[in-house]
N, C-alpha and C. Protein backbone atom coordinates (compact mmCIF):
# COMPACT_ATOMS: atom_id res chain seq x y z
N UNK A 1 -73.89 100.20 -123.48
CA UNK A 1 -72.82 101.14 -123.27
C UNK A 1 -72.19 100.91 -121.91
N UNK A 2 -71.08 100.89 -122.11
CA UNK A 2 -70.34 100.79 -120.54
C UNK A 2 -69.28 101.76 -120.25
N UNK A 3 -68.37 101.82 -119.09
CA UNK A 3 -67.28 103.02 -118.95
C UNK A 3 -66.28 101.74 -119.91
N UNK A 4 -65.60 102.70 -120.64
CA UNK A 4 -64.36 101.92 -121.76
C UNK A 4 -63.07 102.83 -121.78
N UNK A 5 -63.14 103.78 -121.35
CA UNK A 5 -62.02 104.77 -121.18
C UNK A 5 -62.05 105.92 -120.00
N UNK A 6 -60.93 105.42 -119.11
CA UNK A 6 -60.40 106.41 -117.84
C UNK A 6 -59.13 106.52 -118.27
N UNK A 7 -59.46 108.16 -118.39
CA UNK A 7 -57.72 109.04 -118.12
C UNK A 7 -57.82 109.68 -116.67
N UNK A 8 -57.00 109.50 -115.87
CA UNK A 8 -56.82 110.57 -114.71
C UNK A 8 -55.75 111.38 -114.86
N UNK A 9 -55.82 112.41 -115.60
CA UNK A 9 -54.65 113.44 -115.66
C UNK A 9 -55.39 115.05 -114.68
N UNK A 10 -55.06 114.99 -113.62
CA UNK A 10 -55.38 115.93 -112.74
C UNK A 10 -57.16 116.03 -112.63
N UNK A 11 -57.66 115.49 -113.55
CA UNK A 11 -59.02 115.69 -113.50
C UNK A 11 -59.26 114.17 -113.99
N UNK A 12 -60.68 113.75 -114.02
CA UNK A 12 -60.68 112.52 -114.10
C UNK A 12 -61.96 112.13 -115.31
N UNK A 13 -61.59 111.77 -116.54
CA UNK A 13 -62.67 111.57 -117.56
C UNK A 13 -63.23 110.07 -117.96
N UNK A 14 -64.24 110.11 -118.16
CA UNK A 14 -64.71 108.97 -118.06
C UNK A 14 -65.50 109.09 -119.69
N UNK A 15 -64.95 108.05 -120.86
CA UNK A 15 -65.91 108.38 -121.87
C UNK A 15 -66.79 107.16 -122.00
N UNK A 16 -67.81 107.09 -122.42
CA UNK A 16 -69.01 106.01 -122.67
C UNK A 16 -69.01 105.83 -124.51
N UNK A 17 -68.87 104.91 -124.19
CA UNK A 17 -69.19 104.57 -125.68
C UNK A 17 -69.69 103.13 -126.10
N UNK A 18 -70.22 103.07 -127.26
CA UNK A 18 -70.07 101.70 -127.71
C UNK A 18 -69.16 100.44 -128.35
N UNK A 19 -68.59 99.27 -128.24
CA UNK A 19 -67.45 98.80 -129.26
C UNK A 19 -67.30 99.00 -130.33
N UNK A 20 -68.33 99.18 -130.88
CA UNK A 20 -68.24 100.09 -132.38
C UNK A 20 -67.57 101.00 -132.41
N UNK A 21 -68.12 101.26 -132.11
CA UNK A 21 -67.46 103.06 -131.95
C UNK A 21 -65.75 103.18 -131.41
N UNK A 22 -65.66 102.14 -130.17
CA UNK A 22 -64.04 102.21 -129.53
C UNK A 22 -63.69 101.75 -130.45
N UNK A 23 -64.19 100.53 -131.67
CA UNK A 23 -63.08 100.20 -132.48
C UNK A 23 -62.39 101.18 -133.64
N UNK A 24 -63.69 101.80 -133.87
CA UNK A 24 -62.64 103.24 -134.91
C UNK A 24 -61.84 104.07 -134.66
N UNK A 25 -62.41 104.52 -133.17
CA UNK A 25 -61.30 105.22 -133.00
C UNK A 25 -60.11 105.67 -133.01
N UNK A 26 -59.67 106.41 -133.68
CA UNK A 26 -58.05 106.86 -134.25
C UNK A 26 -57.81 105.74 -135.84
N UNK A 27 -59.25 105.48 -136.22
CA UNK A 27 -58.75 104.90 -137.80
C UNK A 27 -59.54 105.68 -138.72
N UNK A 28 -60.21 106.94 -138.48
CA UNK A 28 -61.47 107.81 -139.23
C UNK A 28 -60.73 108.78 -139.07
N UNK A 29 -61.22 109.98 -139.89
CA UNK A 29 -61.47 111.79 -139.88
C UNK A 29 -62.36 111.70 -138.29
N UNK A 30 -62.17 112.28 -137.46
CA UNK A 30 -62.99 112.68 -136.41
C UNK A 30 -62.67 114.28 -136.24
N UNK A 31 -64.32 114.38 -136.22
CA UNK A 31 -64.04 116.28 -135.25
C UNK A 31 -64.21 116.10 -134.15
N UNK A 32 -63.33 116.74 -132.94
CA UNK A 32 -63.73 116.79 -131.61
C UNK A 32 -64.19 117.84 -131.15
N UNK A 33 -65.29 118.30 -130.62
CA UNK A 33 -65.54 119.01 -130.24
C UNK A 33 -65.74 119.01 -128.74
N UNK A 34 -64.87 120.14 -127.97
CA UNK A 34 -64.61 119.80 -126.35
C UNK A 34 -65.34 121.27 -125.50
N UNK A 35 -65.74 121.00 -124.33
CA UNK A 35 -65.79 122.23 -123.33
C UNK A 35 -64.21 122.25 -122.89
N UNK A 36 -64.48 123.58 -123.18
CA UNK A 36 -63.13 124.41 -122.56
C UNK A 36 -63.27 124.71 -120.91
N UNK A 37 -62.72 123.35 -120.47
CA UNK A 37 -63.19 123.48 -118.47
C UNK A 37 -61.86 123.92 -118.00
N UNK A 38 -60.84 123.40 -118.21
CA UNK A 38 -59.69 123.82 -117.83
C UNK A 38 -58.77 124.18 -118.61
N UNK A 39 -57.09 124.66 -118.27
CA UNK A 39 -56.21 125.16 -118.84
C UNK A 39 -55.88 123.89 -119.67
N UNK A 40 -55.95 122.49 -119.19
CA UNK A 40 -55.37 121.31 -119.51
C UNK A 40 -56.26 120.57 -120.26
N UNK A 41 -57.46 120.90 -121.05
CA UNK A 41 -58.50 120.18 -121.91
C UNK A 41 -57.24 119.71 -123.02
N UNK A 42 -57.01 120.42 -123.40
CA UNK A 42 -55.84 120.25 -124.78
C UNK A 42 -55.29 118.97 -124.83
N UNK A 43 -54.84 118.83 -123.41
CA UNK A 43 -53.41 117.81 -122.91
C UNK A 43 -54.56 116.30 -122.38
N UNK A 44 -55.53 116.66 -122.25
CA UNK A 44 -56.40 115.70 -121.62
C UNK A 44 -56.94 115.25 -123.54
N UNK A 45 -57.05 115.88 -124.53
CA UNK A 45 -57.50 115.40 -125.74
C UNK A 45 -56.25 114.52 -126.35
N UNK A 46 -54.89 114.78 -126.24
CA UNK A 46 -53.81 114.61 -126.59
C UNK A 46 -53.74 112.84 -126.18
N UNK A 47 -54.05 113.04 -124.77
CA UNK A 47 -54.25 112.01 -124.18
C UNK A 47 -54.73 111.10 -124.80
N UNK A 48 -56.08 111.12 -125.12
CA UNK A 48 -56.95 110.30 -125.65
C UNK A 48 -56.46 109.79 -127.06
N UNK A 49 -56.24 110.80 -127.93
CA UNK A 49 -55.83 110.97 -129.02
C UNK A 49 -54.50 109.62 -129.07
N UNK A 50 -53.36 109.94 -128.19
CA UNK A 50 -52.22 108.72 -127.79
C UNK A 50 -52.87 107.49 -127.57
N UNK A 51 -53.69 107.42 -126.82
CA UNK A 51 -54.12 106.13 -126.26
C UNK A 51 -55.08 105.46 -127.97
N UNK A 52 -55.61 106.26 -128.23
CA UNK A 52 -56.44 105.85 -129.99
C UNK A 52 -55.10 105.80 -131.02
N UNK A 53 -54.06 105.96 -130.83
CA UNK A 53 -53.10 105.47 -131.82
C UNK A 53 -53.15 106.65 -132.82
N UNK A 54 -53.44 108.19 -132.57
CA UNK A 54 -53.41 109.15 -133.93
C UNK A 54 -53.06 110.31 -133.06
N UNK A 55 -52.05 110.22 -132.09
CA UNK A 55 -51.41 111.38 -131.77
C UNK A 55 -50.67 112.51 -133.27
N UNK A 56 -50.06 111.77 -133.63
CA UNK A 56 -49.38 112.16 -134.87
C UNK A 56 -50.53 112.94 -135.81
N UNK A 57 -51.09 113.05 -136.21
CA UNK A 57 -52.24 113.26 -137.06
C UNK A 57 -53.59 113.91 -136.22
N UNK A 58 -53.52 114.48 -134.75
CA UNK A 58 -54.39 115.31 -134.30
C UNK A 58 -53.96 116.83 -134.17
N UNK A 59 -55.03 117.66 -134.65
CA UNK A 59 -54.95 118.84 -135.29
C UNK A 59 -56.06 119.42 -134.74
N UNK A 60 -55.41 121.31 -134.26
CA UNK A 60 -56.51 121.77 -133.59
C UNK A 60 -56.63 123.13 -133.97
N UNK A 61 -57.98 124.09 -133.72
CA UNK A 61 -58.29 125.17 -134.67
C UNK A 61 -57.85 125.81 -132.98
N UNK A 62 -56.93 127.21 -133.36
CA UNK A 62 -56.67 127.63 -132.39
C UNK A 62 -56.51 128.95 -132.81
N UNK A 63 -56.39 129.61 -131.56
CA UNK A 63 -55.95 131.36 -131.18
C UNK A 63 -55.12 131.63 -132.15
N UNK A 64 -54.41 132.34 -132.65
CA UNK A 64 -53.32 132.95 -133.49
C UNK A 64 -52.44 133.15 -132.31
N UNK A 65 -52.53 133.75 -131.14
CA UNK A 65 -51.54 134.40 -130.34
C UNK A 65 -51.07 132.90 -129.42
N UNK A 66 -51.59 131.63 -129.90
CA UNK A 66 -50.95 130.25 -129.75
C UNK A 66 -49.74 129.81 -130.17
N UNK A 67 -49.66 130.50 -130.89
CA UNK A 67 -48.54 129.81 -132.07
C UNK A 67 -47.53 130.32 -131.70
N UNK A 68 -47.12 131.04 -130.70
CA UNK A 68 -46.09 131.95 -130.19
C UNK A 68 -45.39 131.93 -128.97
N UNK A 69 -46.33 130.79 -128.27
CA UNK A 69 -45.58 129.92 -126.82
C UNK A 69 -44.83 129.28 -127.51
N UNK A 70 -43.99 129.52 -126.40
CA UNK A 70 -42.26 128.41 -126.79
C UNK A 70 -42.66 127.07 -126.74
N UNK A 71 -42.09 126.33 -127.59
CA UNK A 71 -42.14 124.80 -127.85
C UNK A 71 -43.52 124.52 -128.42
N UNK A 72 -44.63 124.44 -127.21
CA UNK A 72 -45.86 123.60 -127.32
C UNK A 72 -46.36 124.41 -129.00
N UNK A 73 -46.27 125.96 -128.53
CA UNK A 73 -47.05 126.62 -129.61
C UNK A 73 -46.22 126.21 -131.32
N UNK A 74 -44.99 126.35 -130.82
CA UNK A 74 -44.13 126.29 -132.19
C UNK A 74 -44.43 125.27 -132.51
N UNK A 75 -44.49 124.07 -131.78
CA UNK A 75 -44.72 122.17 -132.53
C UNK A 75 -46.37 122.67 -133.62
N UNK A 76 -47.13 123.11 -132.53
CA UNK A 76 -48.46 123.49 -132.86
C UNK A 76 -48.03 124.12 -133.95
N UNK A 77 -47.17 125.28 -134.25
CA UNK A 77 -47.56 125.83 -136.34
C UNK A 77 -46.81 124.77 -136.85
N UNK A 78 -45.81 124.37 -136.79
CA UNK A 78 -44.91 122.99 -137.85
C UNK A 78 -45.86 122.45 -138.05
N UNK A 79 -47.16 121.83 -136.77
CA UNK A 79 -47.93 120.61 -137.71
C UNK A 79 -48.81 120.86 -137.82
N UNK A 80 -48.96 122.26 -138.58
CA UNK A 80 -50.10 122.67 -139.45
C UNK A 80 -51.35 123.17 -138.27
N UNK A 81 -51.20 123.33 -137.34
CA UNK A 81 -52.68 123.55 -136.39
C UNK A 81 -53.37 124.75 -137.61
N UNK A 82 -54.60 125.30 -137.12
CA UNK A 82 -55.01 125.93 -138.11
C UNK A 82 -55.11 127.25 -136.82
N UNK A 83 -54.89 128.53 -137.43
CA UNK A 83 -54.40 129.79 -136.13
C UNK A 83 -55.29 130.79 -136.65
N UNK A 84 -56.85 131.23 -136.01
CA UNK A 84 -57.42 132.24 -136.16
C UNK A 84 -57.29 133.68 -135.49
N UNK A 85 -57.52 134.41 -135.61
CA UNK A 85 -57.95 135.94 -135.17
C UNK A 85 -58.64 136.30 -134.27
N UNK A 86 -59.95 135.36 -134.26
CA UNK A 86 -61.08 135.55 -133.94
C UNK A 86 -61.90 137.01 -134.84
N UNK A 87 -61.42 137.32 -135.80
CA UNK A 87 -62.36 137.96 -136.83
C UNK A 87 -63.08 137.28 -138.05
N UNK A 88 -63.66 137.09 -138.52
CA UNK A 88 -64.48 136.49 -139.69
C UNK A 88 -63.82 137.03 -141.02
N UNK A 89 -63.74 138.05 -140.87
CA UNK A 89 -63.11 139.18 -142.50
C UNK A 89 -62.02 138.45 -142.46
N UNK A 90 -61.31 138.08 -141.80
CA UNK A 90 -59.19 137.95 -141.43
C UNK A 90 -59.44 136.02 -141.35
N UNK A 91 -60.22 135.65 -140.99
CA UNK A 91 -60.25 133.59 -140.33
C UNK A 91 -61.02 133.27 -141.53
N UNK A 92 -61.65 133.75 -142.45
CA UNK A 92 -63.04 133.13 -143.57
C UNK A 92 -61.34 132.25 -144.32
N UNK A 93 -60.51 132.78 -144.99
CA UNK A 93 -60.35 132.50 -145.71
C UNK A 93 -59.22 131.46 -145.13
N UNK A 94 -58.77 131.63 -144.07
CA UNK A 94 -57.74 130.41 -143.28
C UNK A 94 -58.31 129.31 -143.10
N UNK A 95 -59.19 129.55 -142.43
CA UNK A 95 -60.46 128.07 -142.50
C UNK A 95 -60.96 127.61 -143.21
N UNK A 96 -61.11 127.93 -144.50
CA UNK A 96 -61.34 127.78 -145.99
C UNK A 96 -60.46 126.68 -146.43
N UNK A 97 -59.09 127.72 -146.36
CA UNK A 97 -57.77 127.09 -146.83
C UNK A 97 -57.45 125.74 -146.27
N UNK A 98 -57.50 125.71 -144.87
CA UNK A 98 -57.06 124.84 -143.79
C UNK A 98 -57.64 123.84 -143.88
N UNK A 99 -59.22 123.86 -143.64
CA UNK A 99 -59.98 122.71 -144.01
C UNK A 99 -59.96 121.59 -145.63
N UNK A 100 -59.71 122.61 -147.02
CA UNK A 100 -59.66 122.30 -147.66
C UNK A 100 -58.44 121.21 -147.92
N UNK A 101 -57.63 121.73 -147.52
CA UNK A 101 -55.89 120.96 -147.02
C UNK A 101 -56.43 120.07 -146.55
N UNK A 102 -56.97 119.96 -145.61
CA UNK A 102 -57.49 118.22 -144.79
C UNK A 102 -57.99 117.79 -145.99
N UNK A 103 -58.32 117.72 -146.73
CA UNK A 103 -59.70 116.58 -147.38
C UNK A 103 -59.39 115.80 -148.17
N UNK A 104 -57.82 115.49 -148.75
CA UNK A 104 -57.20 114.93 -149.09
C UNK A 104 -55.83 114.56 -147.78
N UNK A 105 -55.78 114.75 -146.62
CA UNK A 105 -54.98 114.12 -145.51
C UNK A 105 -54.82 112.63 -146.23
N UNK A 106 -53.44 112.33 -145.69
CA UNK A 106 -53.05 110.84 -146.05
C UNK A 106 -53.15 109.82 -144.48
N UNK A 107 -53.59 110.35 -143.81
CA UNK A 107 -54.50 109.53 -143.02
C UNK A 107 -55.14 110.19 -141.49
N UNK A 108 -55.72 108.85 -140.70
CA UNK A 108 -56.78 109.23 -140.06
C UNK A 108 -56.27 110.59 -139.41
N UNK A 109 -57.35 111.87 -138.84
CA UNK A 109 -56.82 112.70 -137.91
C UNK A 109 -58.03 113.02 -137.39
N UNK A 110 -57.33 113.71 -136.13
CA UNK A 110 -58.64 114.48 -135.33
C UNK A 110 -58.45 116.23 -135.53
N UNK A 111 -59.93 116.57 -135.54
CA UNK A 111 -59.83 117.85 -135.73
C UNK A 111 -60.03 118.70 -134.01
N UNK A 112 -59.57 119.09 -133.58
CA UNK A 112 -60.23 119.31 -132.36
C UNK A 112 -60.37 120.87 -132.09
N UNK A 113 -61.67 121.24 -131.91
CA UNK A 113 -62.24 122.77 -131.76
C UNK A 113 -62.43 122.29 -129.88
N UNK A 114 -62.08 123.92 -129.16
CA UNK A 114 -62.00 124.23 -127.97
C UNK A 114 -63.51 125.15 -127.83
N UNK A 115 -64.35 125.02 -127.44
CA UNK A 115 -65.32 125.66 -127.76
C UNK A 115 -65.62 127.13 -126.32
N UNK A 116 -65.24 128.70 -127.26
CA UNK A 116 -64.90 129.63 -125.70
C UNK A 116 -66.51 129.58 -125.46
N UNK A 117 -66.84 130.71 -124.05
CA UNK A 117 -67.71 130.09 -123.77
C UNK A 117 -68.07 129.38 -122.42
N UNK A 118 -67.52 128.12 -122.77
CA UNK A 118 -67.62 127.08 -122.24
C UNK A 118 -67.34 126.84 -121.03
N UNK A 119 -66.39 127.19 -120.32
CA UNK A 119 -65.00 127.61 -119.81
C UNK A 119 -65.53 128.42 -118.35
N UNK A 120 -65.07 127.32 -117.46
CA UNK A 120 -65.56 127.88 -115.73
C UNK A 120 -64.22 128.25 -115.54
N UNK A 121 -64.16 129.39 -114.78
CA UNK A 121 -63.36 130.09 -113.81
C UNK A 121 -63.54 130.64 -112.59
């Protein structure tokens, strides 16, 4: 394993991986699952996501009250992001829906969950 990917976008990430592994990247279904460290995790996945060739086709499970920022949020409902509640009774059946919609996708994407929590302030 060696360093194979530096982004420096205000913070500086370093991912490890194997060539195996760098070679799929952005040609599979991938879930990402990220710590929520900063305001800019999103834009730092986006990143990665561009540089793997499946900007177009990365997709993320988000807030409901997301979808309602100007531009970023609006691009976010056109391409389908999936927009919870944070209730289980009200999100069971969106995430149901949403996921099910992927499983026939006409090609590679990333799923990317923000995990709360996580998240220094």
């Amino acid at each position: 394993m060696g360093n194979i990917m530096t982004i420096d976008v205000i913070s500086q990430v370093h991912m490890y991986t194997d060539p195996e592994t760098l070679e799929m990247m952005g040609k599979e279904h991938a879930l990402v699952i990220a710590n929520h460290k900063s305001d800019i995790v999103w834009l730092i996945g986006w990143v990665f996501a561009q540089r793997s060739g499946c900007l177009g086709s990365t997709l993320a499970v988000m807030k409901k009250s997301s979808k309602f920022l100007p531009v970023i949020g609006w691009s976010m409902w056109f391409s389908e992001y999936l927009f919870l509640e944070r209730s289980w009774a009200k999100d069971e059946s969106t995430l149901k829906f949403g996921l099910e919609r992927l499983k026939d996708y006409p090609q590679p994407f990333w799923l990317a969950l923000f995990v709360e929590g996580t998240r220094f302030t």
